[in-house]
C-alpha atoms as a PDB file:
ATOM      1  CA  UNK A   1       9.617  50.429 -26.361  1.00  0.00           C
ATOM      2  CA  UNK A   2      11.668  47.438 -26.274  1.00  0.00           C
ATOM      3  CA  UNK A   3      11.590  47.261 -22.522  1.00  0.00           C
ATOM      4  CA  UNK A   4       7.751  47.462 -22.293  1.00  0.00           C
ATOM      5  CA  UNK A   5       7.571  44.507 -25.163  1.00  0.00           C
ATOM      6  CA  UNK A   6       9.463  42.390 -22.754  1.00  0.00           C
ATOM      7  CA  UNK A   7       7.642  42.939 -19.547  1.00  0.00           C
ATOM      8  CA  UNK A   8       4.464  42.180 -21.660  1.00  0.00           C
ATOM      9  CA  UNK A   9       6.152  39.254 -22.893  1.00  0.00           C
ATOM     10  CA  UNK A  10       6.911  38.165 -19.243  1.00  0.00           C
ATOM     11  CA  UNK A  11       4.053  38.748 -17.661  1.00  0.00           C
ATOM     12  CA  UNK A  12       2.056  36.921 -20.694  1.00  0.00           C
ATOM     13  CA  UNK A  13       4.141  34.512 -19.223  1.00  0.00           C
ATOM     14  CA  UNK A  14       3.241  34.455 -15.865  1.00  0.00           C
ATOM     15  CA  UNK A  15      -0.256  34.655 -16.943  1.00  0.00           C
ATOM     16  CA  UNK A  16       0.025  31.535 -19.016  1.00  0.00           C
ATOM     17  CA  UNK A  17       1.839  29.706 -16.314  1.00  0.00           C
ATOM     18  CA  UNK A  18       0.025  30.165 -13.267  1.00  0.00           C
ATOM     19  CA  UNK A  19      -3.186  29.292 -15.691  1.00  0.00           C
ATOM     20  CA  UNK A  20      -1.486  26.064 -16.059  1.00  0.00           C
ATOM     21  CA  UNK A  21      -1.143  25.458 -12.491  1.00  0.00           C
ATOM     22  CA  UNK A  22      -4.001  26.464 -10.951  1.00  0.00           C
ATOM     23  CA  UNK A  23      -6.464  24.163 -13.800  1.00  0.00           C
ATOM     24  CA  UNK A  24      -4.438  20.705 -12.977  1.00  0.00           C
ATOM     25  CA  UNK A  25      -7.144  18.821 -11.295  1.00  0.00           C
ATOM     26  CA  UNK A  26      -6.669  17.807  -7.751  1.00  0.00           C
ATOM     27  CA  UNK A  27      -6.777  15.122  -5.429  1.00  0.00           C
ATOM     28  CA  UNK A  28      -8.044  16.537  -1.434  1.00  0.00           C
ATOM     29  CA  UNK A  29      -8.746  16.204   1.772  1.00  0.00           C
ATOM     30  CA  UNK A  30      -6.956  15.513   5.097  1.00  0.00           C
ATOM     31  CA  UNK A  31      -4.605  12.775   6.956  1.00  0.00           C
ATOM     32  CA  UNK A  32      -5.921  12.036  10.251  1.00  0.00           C
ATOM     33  CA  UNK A  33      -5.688   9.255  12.802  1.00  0.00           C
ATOM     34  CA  UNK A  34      -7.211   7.862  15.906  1.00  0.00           C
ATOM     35  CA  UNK A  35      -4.628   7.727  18.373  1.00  0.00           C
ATOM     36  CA  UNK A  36      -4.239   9.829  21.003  1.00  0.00           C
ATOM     37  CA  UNK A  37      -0.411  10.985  20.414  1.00  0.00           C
ATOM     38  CA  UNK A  38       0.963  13.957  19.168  1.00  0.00           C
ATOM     39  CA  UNK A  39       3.498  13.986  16.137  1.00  0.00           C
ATOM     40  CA  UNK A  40       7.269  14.966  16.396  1.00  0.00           C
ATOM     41  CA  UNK A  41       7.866  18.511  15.511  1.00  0.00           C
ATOM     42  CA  UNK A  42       9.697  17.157  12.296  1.00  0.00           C
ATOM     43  CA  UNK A  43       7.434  14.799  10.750  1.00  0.00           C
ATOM     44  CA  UNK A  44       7.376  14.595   6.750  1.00  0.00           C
ATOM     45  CA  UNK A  45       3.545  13.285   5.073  1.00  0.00           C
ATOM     46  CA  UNK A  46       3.662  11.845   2.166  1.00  0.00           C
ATOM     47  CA  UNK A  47       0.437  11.467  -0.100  1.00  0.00           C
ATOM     48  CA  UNK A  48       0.337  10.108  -3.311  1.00  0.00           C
ATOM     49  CA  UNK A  49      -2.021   8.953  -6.005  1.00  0.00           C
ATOM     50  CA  UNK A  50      -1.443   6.067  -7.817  1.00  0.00           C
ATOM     51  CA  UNK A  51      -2.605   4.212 -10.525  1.00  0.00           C
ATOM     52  CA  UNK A  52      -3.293   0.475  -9.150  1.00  0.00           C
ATOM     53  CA  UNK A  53      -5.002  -1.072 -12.295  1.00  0.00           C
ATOM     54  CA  UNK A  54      -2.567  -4.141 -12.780  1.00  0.00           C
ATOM     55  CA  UNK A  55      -2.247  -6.133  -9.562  1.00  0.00           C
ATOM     56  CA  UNK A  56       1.044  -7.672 -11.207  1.00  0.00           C
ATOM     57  CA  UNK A  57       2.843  -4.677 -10.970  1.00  0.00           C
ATOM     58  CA  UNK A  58       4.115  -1.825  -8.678  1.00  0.00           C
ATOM     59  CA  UNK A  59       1.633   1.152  -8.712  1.00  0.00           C
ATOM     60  CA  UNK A  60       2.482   3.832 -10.890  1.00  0.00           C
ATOM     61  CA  UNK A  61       2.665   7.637  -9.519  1.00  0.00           C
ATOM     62  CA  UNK A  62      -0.090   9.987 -10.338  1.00  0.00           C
ATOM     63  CA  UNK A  63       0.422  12.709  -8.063  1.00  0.00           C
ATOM     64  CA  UNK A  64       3.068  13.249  -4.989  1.00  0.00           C
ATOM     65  CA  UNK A  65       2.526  15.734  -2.230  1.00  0.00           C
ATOM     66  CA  UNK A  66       5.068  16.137   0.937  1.00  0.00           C
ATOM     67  CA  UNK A  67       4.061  17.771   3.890  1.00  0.00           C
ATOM     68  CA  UNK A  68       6.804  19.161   6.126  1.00  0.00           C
ATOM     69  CA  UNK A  69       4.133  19.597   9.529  1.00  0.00           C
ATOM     70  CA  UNK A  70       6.788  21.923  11.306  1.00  0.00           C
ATOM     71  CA  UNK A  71       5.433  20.774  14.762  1.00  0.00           C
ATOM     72  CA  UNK A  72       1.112  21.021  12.969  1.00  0.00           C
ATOM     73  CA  UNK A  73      -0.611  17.888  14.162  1.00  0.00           C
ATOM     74  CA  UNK A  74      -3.557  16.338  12.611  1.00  0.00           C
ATOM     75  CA  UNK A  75      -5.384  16.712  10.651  1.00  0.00           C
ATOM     76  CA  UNK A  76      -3.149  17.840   7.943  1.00  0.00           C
ATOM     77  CA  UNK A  77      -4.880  19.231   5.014  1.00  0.00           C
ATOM     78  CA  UNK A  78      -3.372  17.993   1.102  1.00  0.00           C
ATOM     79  CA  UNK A  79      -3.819  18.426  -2.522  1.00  0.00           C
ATOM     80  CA  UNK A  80      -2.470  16.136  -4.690  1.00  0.00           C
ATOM     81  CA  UNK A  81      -2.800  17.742  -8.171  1.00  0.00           C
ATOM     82  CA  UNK A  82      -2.239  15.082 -11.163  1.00  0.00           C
ATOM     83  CA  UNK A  83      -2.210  15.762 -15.269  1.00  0.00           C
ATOM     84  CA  UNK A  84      -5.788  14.987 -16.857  1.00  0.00           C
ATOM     85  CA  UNK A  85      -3.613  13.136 -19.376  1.00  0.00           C
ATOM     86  CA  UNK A  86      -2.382  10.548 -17.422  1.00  0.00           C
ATOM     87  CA  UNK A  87      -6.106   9.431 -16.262  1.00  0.00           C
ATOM     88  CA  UNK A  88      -7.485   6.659 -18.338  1.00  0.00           C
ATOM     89  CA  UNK A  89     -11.261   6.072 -17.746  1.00  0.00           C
ATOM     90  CA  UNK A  90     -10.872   2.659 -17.230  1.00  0.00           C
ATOM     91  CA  UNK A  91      -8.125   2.447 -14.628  1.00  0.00           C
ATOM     92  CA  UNK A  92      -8.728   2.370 -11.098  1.00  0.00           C
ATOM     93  CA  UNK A  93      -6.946   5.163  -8.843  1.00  0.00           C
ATOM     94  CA  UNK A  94      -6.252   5.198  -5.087  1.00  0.00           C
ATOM     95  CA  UNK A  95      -5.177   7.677  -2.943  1.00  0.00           C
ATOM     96  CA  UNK A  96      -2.966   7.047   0.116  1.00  0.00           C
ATOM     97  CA  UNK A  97      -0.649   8.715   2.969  1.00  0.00           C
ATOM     98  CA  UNK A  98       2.235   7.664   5.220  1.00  0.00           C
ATOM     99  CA  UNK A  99       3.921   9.737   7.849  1.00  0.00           C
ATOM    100  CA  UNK A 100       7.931   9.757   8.721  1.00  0.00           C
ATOM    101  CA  UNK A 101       9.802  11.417  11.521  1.00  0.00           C
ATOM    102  CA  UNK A 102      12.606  13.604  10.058  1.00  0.00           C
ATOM    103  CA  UNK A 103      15.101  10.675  10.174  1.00  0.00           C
ATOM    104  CA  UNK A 104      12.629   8.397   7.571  1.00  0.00           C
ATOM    105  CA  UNK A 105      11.327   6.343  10.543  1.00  0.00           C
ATOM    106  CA  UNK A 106       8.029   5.297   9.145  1.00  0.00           C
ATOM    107  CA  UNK A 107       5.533   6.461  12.219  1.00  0.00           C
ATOM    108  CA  UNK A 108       1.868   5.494  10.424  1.00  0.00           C
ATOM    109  CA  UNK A 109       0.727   4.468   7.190  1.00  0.00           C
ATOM    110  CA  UNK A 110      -2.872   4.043   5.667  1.00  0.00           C
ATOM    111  CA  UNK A 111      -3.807   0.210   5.229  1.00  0.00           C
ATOM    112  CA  UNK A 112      -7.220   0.733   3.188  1.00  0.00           C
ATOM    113  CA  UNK A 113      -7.658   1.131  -0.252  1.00  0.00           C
ATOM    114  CA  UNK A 114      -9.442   4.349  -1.132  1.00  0.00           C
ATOM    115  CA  UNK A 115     -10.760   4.564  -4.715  1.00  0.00           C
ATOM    116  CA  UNK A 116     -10.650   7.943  -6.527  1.00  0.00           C
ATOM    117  CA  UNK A 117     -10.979   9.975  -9.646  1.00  0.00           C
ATOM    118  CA  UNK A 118     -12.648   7.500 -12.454  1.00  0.00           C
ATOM    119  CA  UNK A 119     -16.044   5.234 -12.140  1.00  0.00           C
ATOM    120  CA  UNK A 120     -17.876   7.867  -9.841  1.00  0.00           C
ATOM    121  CA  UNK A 121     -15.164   8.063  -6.850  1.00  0.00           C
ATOM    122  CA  UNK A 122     -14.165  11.896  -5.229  1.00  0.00           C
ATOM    123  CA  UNK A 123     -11.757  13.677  -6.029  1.00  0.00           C
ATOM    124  CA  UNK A 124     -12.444  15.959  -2.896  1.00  0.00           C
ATOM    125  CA  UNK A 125     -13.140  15.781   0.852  1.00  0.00           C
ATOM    126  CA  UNK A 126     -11.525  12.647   1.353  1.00  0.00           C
ATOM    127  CA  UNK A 127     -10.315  11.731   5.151  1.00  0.00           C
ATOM    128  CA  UNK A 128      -6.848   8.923   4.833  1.00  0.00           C
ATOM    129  CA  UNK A 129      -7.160   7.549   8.329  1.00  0.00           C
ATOM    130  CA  UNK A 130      -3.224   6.097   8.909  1.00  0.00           C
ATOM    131  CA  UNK A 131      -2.454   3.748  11.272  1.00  0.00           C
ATOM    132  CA  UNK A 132       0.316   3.102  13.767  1.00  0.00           C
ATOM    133  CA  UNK A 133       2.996   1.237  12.910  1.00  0.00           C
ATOM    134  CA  UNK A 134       4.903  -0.827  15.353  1.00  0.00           C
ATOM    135  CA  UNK A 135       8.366  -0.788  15.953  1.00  0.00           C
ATOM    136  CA  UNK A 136       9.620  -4.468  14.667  1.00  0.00           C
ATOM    137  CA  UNK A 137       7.801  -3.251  11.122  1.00  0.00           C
ATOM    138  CA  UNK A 138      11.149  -1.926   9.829  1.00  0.00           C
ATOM    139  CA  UNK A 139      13.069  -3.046   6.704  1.00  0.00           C
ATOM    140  CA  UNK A 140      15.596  -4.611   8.766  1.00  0.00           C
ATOM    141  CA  UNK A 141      12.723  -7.053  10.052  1.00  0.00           C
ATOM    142  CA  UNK A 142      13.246 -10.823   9.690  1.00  0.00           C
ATOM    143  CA  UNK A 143      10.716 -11.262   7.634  1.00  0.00           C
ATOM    144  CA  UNK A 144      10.343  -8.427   5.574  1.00  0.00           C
ATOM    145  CA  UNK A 145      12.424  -8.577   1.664  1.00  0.00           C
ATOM    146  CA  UNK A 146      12.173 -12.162   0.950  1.00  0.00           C
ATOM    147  CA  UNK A 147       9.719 -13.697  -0.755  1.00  0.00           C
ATOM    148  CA  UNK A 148       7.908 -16.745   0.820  1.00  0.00           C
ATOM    149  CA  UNK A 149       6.793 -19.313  -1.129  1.00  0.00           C
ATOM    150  CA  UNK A 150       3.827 -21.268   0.529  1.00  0.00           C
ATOM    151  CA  UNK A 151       4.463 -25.167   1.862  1.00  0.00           C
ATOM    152  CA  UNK A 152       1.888 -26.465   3.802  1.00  0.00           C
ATOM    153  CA  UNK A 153      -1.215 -25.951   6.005  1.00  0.00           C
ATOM    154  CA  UNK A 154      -2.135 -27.749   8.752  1.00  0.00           C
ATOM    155  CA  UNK A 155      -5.000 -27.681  10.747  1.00  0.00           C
ATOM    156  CA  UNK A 156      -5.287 -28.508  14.808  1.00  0.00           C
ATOM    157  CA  UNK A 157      -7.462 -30.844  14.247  1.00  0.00           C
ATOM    158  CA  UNK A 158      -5.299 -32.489  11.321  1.00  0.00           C
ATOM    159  CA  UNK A 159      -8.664 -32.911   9.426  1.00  0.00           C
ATOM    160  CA  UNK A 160      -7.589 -30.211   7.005  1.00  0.00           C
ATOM    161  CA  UNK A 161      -3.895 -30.970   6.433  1.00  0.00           C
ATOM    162  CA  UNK A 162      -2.458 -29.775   3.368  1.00  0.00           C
ATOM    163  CA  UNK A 163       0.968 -30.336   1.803  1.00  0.00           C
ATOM    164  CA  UNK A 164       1.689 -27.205  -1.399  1.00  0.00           C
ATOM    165  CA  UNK A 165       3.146 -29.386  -4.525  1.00  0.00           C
ATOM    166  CA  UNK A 166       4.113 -26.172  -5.891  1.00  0.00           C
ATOM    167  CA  UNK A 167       5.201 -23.682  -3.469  1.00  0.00           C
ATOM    168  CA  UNK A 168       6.799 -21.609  -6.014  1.00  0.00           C
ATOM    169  CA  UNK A 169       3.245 -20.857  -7.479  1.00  0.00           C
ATOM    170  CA  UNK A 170       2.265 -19.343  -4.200  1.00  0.00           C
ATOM    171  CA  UNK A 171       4.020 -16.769  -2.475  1.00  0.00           C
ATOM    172  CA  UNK A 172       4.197 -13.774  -0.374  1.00  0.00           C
ATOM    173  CA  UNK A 173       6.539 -10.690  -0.052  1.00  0.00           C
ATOM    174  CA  UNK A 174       6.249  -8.152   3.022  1.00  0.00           C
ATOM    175  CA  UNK A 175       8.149  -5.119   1.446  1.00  0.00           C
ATOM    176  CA  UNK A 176       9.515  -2.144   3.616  1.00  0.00           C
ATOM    177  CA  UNK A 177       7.535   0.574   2.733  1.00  0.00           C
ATOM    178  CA  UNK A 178       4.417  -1.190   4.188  1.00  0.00           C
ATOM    179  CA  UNK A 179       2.882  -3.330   1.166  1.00  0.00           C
ATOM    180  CA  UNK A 180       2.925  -6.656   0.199  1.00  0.00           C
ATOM    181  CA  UNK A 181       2.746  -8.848  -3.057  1.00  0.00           C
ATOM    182  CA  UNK A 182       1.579 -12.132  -3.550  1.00  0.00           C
ATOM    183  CA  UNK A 183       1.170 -14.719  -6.236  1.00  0.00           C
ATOM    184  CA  UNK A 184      -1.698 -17.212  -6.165  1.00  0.00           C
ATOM    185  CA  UNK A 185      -1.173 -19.769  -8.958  1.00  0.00           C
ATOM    186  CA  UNK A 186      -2.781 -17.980 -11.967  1.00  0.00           C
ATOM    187  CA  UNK A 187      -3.510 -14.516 -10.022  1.00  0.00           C
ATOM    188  CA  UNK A 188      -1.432 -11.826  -8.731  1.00  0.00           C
ATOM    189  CA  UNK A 189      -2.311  -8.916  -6.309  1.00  0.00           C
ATOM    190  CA  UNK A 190      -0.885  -6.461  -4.255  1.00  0.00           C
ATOM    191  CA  UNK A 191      -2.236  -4.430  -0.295  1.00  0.00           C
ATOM    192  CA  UNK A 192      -1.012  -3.089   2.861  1.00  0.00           C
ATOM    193  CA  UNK A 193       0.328  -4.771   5.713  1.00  0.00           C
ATOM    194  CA  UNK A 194       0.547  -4.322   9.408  1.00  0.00           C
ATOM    195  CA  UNK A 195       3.859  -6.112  11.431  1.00  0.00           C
ATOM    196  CA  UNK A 196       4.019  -5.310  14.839  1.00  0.00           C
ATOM    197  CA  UNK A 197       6.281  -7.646  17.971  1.00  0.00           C
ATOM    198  CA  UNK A 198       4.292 -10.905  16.358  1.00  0.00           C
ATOM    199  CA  UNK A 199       1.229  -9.671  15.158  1.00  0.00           C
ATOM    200  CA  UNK A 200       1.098  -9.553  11.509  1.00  0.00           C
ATOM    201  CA  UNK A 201      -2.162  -8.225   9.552  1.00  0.00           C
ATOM    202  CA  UNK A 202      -2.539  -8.690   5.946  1.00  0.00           C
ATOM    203  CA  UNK A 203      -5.012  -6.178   4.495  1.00  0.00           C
ATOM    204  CA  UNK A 204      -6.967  -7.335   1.521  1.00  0.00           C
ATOM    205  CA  UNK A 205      -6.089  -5.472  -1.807  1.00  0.00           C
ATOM    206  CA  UNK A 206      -6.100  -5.005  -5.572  1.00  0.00           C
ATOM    207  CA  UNK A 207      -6.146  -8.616  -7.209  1.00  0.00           C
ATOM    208  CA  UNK A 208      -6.073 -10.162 -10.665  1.00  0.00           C
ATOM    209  CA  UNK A 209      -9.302 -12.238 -11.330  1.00  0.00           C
ATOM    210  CA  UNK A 210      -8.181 -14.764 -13.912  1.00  0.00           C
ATOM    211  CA  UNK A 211      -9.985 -18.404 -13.900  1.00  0.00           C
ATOM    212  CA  UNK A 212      -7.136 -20.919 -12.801  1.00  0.00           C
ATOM    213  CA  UNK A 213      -6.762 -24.304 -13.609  1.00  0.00           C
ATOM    214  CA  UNK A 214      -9.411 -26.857 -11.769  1.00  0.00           C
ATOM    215  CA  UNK A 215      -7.638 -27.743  -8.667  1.00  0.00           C
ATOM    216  CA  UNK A 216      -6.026 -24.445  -7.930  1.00  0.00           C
ATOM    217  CA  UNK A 217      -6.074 -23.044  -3.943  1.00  0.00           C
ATOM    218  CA  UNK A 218      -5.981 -19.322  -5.559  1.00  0.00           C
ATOM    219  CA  UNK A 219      -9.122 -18.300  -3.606  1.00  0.00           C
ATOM    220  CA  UNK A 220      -8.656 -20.610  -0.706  1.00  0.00           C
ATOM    221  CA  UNK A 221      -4.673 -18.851  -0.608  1.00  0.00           C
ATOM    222  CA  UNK A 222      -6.133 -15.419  -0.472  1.00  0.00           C
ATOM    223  CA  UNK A 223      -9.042 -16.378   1.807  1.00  0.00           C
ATOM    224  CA  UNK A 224      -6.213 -18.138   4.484  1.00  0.00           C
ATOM    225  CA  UNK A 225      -3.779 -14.244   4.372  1.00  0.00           C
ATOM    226  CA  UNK A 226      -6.451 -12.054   4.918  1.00  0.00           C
ATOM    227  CA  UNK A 227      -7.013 -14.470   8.564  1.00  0.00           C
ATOM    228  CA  UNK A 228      -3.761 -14.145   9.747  1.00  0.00           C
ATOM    229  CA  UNK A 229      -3.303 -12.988  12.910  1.00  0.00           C
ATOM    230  CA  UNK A 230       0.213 -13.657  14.078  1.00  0.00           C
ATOM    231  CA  UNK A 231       3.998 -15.529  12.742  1.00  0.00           C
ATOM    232  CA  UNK A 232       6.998 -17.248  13.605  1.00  0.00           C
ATOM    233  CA  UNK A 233      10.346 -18.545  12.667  1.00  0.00           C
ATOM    234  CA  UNK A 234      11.190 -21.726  13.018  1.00  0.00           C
ATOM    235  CA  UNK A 235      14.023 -23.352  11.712  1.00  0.00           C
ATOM    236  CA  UNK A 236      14.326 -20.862   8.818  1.00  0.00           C
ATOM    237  CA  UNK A 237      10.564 -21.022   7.917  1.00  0.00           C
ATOM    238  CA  UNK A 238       7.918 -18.549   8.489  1.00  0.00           C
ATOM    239  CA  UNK A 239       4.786 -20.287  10.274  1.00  0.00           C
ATOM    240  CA  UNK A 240       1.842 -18.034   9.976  1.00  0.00           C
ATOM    241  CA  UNK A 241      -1.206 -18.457  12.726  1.00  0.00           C
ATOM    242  CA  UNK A 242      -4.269 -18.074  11.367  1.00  0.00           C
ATOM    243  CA  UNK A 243      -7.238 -16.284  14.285  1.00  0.00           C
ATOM    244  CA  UNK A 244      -9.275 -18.162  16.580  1.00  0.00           C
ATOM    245  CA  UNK A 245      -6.914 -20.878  16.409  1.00  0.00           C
ATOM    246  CA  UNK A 246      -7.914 -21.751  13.062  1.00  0.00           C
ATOM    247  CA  UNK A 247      -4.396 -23.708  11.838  1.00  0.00           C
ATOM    248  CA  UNK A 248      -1.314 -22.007  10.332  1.00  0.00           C
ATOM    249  CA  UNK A 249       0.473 -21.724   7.130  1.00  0.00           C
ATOM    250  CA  UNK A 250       4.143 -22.492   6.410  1.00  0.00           C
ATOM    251  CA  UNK A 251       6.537 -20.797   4.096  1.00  0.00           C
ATOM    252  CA  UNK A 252       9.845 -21.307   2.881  1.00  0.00           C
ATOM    253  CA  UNK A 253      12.140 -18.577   1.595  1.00  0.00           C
ATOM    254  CA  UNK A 254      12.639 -18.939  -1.943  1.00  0.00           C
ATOM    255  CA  UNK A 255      12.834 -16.905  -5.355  1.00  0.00           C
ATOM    256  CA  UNK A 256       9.705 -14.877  -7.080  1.00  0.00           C
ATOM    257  CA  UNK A 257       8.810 -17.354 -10.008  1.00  0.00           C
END
């Protein structure tokens, strides 16, 4: 008797558990990309969902899932299931991928916000496109850890020639695992980047929208990083050129105020 009380017990259980499992809500869809290349046989993809409602801070972690491909190219199905507890209505979620090798070489990574779960966005059927990422975008990179604070812009035809008087209240980190953060003045925000041989590409992301002070280059600050186009080093300082020929904008390394 006892014995058939404890397999009913157990398989209550199961019951209960696999209930549990299969109603967590899910995140879906498939990792793709354009390129014409195949994967190695041992690359990882990582999707997660994360919670990207405060610009000032790092993302939190919804829902993580890793993909070993075991030689499967793209594109690779996933389902990210998260806990309906941790969704507040008023957040905003995005959902995004990056692919390794099997040493943790990071091969592509997805560079465009993709809104889902709360105000209306899917949950389902959603295509990450990842892009290529070159191989200078590494955290060894020169200019990738530090944080730059912002010194000057000047314009080719010196008609637009502007000296920062405090850089501190505008800078810009390139972090290793592909995403950036910037302060400018009153405002904070946080994207993807692209770094390849000289050719940088600063994606335009999450920001906070407070009203600075009169006076404040917030706007114009954000405006200039999303025209980018390529950098240097010089003399310790990161020069970035701005497309089209447009001027370029210097930074010092310094300390996140």
């Amino acid at each position: 008797m006892w014995k058939q009380t404890l397999m009913l017990a157990l398989l209550v259980l199961l019951v209960s558990g696999c209930g549990l499992t299969l109603g967590k809500p899910s995140v879906t869809g498939t990792v793709t990309y354009r390129q014409r290349i195949a994967l190695p046989p041992d690359a990882v993809v990582t999707v997660r969902v994360e919670d990207v409602s405060r610009a000032d801070a790092p993302a939190d972690l919804i829902g993580e899932q890793v993909i070993k491909t075991e030689g499967k190219q793209v594109p690779i199905p996933f389902t990210v299931a998260y806990d309906r507890a941790d969704i507040e209505e008023g957040h905003r979620y995005n959902v995004g991928a990056r692919i390794e090798d099997g040493s943790g070489k990071l091969l592509f990574i997805s560079d465009t916000l993709i809104p889902v779960i709360t105000g209306g966005k899917p949950t389902a059927d959603i295509e990450i496109v990842v892009v290529p990422v070159g191989g200078s975008r590494a955290p060894s990179s020169d200019i990738v850890g530090i944080v730059w604070q912002w010194e000057s812009l000047r314009d080719p035809s010196g008609q637009s020639d502007l000296d920062i008087e405090q850089p501190e209240s505008y800078t810009l980190e390139l972090r290793a695992d592909g995403r950036y953060q910037i302060v400018a003045d009153c405002n904070t925000g946080n994207g993807v980047y692209t770094l390849e041989d000289s050719s940088l590409s600063v994606k335009t992301g999450a920001m906070t929208r407070a009203l600075c002070p009169p006076g404040s280059l917030s706007d114009r600050f954000v405006s200039l990083l999303g025209n980018v186009a390529t950098y240097v080093l010089a003399d310790g300082k990161l020069v970035l050129n701005l497309a089209v020929d447009a001027g370029d904008l210097t930074f010092v390394a310094g300390e996140a105020p």
